[in-house]
Each structure stands twice: as C-alpha cells, then as structure tokens.
N, C-alpha and C. Protein backbone atom coordinates (compact mmCIF):
# COMPACT_ATOMS: atom_id res chain seq x y z
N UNK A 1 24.57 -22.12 -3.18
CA UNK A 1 23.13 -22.08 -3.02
C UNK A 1 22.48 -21.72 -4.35
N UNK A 2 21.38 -22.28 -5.15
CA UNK A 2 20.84 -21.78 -5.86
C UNK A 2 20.44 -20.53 -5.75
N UNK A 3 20.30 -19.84 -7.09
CA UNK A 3 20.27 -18.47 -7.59
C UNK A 3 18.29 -18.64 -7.71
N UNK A 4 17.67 -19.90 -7.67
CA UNK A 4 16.02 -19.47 -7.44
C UNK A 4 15.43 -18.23 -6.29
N UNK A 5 14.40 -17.75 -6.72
CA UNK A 5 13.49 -17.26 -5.55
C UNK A 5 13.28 -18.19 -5.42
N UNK A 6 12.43 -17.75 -4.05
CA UNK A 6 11.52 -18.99 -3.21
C UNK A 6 10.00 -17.85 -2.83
N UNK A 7 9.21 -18.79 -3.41
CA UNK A 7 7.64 -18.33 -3.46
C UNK A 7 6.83 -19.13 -1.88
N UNK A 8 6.11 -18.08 -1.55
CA UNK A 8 5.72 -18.48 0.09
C UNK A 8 4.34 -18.00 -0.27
N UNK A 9 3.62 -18.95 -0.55
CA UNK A 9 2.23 -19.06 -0.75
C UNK A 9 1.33 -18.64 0.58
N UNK A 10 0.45 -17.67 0.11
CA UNK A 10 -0.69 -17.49 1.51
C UNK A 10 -1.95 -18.64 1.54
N UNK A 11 -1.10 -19.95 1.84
CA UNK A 11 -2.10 -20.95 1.92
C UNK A 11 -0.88 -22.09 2.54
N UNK A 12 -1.68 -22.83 4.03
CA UNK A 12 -1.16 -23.63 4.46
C UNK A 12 -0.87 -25.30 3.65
N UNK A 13 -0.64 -25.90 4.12
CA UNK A 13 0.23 -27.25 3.09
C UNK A 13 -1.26 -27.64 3.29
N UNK A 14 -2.22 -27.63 4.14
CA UNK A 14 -3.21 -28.52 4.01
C UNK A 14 -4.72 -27.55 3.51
N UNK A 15 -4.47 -26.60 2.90
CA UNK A 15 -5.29 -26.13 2.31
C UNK A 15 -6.22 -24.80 3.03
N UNK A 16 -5.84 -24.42 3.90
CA UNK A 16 -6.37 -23.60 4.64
C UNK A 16 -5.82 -22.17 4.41
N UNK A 17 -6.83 -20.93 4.43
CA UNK A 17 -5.35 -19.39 4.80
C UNK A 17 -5.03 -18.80 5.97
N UNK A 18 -4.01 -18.83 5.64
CA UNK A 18 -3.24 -18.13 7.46
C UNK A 18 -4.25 -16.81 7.60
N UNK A 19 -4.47 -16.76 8.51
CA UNK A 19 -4.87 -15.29 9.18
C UNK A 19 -3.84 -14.68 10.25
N UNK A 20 -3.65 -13.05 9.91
CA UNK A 20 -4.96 -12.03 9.14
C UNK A 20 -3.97 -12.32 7.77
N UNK A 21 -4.66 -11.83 6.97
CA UNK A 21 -5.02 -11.97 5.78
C UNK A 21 -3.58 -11.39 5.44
N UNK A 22 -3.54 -10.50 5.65
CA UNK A 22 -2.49 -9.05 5.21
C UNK A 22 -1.01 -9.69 6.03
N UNK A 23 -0.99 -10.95 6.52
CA UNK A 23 0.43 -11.35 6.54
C UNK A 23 1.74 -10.99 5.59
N UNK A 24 1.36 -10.99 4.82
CA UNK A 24 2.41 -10.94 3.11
C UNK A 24 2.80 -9.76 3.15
N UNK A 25 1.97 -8.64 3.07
CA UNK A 25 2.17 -6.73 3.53
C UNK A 25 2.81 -7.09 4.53
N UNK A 26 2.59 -7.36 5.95
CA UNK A 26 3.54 -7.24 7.09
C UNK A 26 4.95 -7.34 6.70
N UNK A 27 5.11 -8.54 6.31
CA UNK A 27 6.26 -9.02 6.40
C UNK A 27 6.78 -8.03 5.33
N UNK A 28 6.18 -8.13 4.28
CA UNK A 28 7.06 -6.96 3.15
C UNK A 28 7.45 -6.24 3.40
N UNK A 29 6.57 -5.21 3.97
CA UNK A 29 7.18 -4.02 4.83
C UNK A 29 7.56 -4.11 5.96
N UNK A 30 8.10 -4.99 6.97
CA UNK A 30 9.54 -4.77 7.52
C UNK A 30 11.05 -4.76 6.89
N UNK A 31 10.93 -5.10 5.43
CA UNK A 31 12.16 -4.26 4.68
C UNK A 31 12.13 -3.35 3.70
N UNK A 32 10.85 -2.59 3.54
CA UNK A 32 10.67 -1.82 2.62
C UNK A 32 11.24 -0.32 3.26
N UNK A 33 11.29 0.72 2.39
CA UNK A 33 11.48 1.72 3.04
C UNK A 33 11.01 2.60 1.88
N UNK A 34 10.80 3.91 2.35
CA UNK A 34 10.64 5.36 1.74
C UNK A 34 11.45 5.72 0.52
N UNK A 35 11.32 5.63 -0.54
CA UNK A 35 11.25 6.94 -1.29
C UNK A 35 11.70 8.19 -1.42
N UNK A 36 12.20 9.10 -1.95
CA UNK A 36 12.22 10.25 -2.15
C UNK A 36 10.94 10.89 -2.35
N UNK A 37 10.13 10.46 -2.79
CA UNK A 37 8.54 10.57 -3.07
C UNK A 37 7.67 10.29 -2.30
N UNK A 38 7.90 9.65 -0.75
CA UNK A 38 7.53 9.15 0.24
C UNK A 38 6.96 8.12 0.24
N UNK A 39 6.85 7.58 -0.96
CA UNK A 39 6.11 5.82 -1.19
C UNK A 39 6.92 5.03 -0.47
N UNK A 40 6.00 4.05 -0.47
CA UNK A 40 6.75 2.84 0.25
C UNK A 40 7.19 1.99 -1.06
N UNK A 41 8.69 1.95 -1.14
CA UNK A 41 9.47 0.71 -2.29
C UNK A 41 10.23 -0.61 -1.63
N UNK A 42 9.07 -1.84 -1.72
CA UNK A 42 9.62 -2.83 -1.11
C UNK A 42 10.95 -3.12 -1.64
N UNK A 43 11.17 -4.23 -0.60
CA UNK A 43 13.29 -4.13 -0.95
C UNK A 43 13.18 -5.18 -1.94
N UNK A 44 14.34 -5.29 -2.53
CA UNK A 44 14.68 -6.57 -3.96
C UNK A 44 14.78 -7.47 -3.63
N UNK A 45 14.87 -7.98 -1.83
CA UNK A 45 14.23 -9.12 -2.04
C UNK A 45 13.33 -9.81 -1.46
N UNK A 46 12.48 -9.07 -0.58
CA UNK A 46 11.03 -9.64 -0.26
C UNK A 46 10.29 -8.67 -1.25
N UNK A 47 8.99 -9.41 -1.38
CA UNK A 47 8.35 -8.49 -2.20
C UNK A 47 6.70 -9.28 -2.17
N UNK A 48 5.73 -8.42 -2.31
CA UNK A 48 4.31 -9.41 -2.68
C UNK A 48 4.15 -9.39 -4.26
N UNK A 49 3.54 -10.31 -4.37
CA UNK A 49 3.21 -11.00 -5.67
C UNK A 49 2.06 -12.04 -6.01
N UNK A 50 1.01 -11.35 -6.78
CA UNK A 50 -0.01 -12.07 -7.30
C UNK A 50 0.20 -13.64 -8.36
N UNK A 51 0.57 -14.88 -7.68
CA UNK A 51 1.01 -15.66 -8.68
C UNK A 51 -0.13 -16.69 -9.34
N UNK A 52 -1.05 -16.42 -10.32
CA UNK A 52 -1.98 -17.54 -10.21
C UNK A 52 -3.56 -17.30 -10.40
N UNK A 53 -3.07 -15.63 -9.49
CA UNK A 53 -4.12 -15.41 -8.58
C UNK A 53 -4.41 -15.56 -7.33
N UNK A 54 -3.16 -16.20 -6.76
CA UNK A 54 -2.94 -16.07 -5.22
C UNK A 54 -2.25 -15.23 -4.80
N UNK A 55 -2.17 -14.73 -3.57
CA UNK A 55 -1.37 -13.65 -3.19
C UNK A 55 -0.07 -14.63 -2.40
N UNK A 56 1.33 -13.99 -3.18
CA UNK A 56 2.31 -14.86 -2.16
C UNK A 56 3.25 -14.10 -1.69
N UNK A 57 4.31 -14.23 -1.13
CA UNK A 57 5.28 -13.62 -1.11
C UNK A 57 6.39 -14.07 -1.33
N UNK A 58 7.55 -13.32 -2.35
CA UNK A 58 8.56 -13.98 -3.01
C UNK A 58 9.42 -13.23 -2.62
N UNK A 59 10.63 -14.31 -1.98
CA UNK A 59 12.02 -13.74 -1.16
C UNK A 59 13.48 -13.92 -2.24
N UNK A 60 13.63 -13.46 -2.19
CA UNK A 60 15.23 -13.82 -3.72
C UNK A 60 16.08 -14.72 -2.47
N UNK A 61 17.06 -15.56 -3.30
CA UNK A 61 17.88 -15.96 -1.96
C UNK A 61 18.68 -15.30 -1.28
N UNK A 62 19.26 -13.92 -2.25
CA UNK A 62 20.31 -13.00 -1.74
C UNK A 62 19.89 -12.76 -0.49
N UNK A 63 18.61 -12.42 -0.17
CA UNK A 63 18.03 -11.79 1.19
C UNK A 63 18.65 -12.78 2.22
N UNK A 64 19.44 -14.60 2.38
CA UNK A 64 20.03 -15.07 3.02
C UNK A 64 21.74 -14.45 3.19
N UNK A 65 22.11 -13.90 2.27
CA UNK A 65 23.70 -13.57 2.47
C UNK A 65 23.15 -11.83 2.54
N UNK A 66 22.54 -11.25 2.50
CA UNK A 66 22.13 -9.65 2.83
C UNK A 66 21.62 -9.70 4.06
N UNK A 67 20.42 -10.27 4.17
CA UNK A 67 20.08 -9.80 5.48
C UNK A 67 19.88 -11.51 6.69
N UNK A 68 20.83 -12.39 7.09
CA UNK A 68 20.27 -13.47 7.34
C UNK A 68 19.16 -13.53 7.72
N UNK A 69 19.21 -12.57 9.13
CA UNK A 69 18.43 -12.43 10.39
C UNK A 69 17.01 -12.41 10.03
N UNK A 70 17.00 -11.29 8.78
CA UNK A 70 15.48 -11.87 8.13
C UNK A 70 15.11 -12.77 7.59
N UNK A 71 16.14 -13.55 6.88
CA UNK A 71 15.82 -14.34 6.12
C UNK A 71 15.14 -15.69 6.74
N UNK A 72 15.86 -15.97 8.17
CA UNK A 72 15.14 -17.10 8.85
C UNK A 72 14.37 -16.48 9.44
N UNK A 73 13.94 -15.39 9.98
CA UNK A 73 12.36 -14.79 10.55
C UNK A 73 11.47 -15.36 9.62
N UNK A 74 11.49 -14.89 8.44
CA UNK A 74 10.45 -15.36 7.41
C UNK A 74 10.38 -16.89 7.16
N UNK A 75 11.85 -17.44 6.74
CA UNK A 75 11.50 -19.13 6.60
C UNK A 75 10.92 -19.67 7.73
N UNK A 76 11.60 -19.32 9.27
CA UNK A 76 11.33 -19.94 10.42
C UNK A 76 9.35 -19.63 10.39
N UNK A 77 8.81 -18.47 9.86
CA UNK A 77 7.21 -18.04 10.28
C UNK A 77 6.52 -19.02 9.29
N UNK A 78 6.92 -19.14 8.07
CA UNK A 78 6.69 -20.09 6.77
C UNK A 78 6.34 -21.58 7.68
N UNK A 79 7.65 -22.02 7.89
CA UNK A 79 7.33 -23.23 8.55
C UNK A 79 6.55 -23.82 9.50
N UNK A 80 6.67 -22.25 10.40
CA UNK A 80 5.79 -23.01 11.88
C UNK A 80 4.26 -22.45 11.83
N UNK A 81 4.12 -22.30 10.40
CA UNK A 81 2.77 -22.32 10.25
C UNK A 81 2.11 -22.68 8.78
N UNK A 82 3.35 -23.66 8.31
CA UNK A 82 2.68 -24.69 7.46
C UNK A 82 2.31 -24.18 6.30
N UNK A 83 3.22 -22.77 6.20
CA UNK A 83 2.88 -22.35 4.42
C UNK A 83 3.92 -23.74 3.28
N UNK A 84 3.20 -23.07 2.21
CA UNK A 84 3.53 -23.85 1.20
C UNK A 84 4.96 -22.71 0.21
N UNK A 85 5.68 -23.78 0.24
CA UNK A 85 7.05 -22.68 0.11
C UNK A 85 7.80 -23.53 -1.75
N UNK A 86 7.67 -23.00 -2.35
CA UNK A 86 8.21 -23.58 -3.44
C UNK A 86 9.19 -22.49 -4.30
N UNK A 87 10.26 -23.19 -5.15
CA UNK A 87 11.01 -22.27 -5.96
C UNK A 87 10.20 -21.76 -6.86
N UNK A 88 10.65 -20.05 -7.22
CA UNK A 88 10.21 -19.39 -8.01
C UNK A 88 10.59 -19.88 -9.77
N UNK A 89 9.37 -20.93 -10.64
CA UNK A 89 9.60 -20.96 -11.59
C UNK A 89 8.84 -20.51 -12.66
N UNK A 90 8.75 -18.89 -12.23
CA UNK A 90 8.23 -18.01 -13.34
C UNK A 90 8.97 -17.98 -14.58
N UNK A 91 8.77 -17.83 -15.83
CA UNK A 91 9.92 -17.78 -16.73
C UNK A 91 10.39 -16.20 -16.89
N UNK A 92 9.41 -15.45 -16.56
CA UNK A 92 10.01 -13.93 -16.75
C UNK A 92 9.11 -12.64 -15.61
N UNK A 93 9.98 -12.62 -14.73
CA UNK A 93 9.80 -12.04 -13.23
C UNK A 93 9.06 -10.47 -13.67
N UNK A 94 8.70 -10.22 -13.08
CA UNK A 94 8.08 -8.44 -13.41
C UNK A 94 8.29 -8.00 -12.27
N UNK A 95 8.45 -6.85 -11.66
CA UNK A 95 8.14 -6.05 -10.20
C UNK A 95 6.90 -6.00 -10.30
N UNK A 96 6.53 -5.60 -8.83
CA UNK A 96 5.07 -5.39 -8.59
C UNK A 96 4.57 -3.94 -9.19
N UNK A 97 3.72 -3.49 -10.18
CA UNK A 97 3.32 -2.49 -10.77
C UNK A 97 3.34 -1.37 -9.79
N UNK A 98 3.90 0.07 -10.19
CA UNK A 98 3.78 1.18 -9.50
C UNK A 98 2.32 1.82 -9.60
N UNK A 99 1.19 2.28 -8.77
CA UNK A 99 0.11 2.84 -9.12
C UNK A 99 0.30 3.85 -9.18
N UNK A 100 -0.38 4.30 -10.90
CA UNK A 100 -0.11 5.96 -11.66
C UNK A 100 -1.44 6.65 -11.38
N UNK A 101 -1.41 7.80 -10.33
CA UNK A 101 -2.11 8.46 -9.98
C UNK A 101 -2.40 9.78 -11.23
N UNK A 102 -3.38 9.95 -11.68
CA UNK A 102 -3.36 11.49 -12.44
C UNK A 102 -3.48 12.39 -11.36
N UNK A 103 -2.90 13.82 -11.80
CA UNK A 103 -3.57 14.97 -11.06
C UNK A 103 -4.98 15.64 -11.90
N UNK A 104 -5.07 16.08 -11.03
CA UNK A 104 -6.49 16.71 -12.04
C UNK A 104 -7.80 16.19 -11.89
C-alpha cells in the first residue's frame, strides 16, 4: 500500500459543505486522547488540518494496519457522503500547532 496520507476535504465532490460543520473535530477526537497535561493530543494518524485554507482531515495510511476498524468508519463516512478524498501531496507535513498560553 502506498506510504501517502490521504486528505478528506470538508467539501462534497459537488461543491457543497457537509454539515455540522465540526465533522473533522468529531472524528479527530474519537482517537485522540489526554495528555499528561490534560490536553487533548490527536493520534498520528487522524488529525485536522488547514490545507489551502480549507479545513480537512488527514488520515496517514498506517491508521489501516493500526486501527482498521477506524480506518473504514472514516473512509466508509467520506464516501457515503461524497467528500472529496485525495492523496496527501504536501511537500513538507507540519503537526497541527500547540496553543501557547502565557500565565500572567
């Protein structure tokens, strides 16, 4: 299997956005978990991601040999509602930024 992500755009093939909005959060966080710090740290391989300026969500493929069961929850929800699903061809991936709170 290719070593690409796969990018799952919050926009249907025919141009429309899925509602509610906050689909991409859902799904993220059913594999994210806690922290020692009590944040929420999505897992390595779902994750949200601003690509463009769209909000998408990008799955690594490992998440098929780690977790299947999720892995077709998400492709199977992708499909039967007509997101737009393409390989990840960013040339240089970043995590999603941690927000740095000051005290004080």
């Amino acid at each position: 299997m290719n070593d690409e992500a796969l990018v799952i755009e919050g926009v249907r093939e025919d141009g429309s956005k899925l509602r509610p909005s906050d689909w991409i959060e859902r799904i993220s966080s059913m594999l994210a978990e806690f922290g020692k710090d009590q944040r929420l740290r999505y897992s390595p391989w779902v994750h949200p991601c601003v690509i463009e300026g769209k909000k998408c969500l990008v799955i690594e493929r490992d998440l098929h040999e780690k977790d299947p069961g999720a892995y077709r929850y998400i492709m199977d929800f992708a499909e039967q509602n007509g997101l737009r699903i393409q390989p990840d061809r960013r040339m240089k991936k970043q995590p999603v930024e941690v927000e740095r709170r000051r005290s004080g």
